[in-house]
N, C-alpha and C. Protein backbone atom coordinates (compact mmCIF):
# COMPACT_ATOMS: atom_id res chain seq x y z
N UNK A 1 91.09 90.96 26.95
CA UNK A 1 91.08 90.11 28.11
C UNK A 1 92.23 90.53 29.02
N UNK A 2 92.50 90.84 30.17
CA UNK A 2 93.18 90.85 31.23
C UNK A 2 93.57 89.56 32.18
N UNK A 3 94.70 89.97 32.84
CA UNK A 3 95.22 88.83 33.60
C UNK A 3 96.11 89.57 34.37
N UNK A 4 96.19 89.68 36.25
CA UNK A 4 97.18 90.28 37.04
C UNK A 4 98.38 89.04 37.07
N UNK A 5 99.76 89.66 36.72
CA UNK A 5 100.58 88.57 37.67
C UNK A 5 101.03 89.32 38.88
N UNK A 6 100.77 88.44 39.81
CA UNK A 6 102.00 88.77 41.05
C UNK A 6 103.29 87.81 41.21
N UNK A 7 104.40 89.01 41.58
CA UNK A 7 105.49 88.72 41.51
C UNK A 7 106.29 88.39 42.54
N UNK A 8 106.90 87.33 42.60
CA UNK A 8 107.17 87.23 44.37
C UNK A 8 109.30 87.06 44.08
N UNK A 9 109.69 87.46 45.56
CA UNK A 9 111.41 87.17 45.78
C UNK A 9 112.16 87.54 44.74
N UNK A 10 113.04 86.99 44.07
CA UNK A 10 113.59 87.94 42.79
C UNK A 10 112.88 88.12 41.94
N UNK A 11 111.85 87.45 41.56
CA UNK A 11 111.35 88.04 40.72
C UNK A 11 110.52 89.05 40.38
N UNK A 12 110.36 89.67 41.89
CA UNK A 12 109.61 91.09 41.77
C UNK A 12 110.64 92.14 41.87
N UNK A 13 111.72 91.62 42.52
CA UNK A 13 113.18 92.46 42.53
C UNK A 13 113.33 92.73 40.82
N UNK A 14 113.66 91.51 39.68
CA UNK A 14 113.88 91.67 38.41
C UNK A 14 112.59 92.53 37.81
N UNK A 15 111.65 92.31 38.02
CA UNK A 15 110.44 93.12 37.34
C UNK A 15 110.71 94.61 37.91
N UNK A 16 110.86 94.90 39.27
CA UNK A 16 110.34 96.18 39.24
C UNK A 16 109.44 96.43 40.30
N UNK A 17 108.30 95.32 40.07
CA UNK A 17 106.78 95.96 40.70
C UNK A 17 106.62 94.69 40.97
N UNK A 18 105.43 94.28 42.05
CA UNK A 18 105.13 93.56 42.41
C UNK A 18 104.13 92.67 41.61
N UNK A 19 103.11 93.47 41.04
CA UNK A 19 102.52 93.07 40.37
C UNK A 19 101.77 93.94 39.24
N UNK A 20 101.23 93.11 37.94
CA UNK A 20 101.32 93.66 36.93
C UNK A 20 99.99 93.29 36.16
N UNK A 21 99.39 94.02 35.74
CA UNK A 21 98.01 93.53 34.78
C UNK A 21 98.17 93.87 33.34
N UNK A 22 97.81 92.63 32.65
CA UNK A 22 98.34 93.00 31.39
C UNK A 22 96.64 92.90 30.36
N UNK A 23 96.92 93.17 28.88
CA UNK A 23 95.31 92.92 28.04
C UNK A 23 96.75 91.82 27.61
N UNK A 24 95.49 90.81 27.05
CA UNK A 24 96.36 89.37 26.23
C UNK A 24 95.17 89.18 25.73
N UNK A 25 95.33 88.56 24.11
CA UNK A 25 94.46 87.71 23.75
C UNK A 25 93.64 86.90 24.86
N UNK A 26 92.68 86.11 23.91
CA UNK A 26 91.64 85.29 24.28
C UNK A 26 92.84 83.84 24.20
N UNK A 27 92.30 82.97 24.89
CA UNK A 27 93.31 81.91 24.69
C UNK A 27 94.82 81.41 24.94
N UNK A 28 95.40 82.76 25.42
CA UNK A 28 96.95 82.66 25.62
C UNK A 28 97.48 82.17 26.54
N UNK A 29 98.62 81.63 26.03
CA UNK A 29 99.10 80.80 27.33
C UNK A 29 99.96 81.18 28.18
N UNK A 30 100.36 80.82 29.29
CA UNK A 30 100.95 81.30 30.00
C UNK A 30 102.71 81.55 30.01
N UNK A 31 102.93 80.73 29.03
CA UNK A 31 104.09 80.98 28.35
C UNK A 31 104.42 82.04 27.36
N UNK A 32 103.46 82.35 26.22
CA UNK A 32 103.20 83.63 25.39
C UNK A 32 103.31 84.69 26.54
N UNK A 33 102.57 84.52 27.58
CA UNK A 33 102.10 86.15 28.48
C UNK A 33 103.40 86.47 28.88
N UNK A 34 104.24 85.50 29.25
CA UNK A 34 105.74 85.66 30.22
C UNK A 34 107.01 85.92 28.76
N UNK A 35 106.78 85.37 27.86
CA UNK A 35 107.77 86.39 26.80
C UNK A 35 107.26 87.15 26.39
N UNK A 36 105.78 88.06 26.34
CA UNK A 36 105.45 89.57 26.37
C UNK A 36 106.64 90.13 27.22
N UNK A 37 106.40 89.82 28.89
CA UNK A 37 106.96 90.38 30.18
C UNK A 37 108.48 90.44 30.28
N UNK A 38 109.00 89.28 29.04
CA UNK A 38 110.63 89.05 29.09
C UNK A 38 110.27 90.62 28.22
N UNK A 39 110.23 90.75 27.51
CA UNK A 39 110.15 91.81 26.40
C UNK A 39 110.12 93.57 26.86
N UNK A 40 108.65 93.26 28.48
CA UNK A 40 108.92 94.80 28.88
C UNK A 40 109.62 95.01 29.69
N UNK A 41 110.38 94.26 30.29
CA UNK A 41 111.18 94.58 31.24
C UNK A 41 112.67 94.31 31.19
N UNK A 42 113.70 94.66 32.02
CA UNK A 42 115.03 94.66 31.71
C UNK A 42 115.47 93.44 31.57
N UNK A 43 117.30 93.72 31.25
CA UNK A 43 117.53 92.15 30.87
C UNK A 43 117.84 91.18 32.00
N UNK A 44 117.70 91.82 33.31
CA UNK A 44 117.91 90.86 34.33
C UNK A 44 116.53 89.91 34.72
N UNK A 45 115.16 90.76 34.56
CA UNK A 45 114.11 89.60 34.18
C UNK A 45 113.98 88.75 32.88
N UNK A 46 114.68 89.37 31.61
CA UNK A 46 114.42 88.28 30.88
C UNK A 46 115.65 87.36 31.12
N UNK A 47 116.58 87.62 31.96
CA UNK A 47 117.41 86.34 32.47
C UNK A 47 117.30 85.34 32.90
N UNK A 48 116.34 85.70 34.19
CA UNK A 48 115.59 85.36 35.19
C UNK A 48 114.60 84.14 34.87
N UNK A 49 114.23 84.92 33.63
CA UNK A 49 113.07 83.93 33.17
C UNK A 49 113.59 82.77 32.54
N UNK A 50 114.39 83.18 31.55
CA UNK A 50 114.55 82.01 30.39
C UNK A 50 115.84 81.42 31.50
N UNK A 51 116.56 81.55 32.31
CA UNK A 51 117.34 80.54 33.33
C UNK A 51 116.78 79.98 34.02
N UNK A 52 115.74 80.27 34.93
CA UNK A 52 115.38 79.97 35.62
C UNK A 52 113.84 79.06 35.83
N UNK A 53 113.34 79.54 34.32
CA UNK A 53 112.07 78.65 33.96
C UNK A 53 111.69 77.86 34.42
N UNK A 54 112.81 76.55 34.42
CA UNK A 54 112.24 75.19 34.53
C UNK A 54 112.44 75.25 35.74
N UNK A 55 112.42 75.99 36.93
CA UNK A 55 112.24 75.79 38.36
C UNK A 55 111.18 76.49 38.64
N UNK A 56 110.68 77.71 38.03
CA UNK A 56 109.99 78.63 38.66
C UNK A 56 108.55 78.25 38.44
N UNK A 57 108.12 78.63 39.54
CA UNK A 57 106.41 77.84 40.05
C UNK A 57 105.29 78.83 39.89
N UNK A 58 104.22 78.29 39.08
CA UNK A 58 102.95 79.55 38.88
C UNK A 58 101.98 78.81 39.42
N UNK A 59 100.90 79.76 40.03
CA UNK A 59 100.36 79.41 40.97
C UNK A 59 98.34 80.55 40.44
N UNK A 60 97.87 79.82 40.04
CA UNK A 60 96.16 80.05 39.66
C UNK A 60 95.63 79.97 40.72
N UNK A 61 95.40 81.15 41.86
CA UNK A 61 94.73 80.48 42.99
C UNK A 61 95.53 79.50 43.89
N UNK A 62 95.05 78.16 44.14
CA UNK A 62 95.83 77.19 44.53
C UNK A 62 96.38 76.09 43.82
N UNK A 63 96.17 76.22 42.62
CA UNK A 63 96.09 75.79 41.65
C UNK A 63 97.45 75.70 40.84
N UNK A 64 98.48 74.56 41.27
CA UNK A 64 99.79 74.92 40.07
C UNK A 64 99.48 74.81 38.61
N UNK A 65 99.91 75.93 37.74
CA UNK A 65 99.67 76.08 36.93
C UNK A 65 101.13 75.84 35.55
N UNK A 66 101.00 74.92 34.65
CA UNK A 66 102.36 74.74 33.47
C UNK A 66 102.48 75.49 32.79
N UNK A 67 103.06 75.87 32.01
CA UNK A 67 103.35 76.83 30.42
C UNK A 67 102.30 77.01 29.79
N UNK A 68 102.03 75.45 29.60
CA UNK A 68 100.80 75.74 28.62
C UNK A 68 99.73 76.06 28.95
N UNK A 69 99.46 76.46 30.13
CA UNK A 69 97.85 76.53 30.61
C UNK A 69 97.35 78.26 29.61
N UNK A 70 96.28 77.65 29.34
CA UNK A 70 95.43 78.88 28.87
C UNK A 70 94.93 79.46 30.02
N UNK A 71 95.07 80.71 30.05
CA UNK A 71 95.02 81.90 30.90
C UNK A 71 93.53 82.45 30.70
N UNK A 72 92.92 82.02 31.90
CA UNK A 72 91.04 82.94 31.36
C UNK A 72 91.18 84.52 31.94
N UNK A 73 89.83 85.10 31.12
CA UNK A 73 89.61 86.10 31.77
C UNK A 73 89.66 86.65 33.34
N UNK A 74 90.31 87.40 33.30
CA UNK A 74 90.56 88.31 34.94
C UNK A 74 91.43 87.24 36.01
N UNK A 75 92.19 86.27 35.39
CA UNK A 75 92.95 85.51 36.21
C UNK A 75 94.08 86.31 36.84
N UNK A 76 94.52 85.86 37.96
CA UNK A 76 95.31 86.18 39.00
C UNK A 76 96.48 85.09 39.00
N UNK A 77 97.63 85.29 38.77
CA UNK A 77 98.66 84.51 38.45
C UNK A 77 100.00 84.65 39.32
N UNK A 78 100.14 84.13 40.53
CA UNK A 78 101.80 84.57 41.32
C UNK A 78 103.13 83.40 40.42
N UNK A 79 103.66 84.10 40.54
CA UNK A 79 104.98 83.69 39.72
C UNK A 79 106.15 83.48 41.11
N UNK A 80 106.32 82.93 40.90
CA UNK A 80 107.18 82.28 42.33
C UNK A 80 108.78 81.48 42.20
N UNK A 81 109.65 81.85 42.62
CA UNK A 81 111.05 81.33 42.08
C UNK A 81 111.54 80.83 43.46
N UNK A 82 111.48 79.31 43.59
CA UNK A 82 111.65 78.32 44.41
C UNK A 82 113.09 79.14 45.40
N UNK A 83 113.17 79.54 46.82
CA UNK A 83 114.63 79.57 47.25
C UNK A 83 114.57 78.74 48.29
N UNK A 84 115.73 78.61 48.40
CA UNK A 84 116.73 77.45 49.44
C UNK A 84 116.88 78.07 50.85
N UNK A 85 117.13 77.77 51.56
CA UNK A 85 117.73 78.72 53.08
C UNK A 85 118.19 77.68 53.76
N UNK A 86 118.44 78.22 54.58
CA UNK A 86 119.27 77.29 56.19
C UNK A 86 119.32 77.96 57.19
């Protein structure tokens, strides 16, 4: 099964690439898929992630999406890390 994430503001800065297609089990959640991603990438995304978690916003379509959501086939997933400005 496949699933693209797109990566938006630092967090495509910490990844690397903008966006990324991965194979995942049947059933996985969207929390499993993102400590795969802590795993392939450096330690400033798995920083990123596990600090910044409980702010950062996933997005199914239009659709906000939690940790636990099970991830279907050929889903499209932006990962989004809330910033501030003035």
């Amino acid at each position: 099964m496949q699933v693209t994430l797109h990566f938006l503001a630092q967090i495509k800065r910490a990844a690397g690439v903008s966006r990324q297609t991965l194979e995942i089990p049947a059933g996985a959640t969207l929390r499993e898929i993102l400590e795969t991603l802590a795993q392939q990438h450096g330690p400033e995304f798995h920083s990123l992630l596990t600090t910044a978690s409980p702010s950062l916003l996933f997005f199914q379509g239009e659709l906000r999406v939690g940790l636990d959501h099970a991830v279907m086939q050929d889903a499209q997933i932006d990962v989004v890390a809330p910033m501030a400005g003035g």
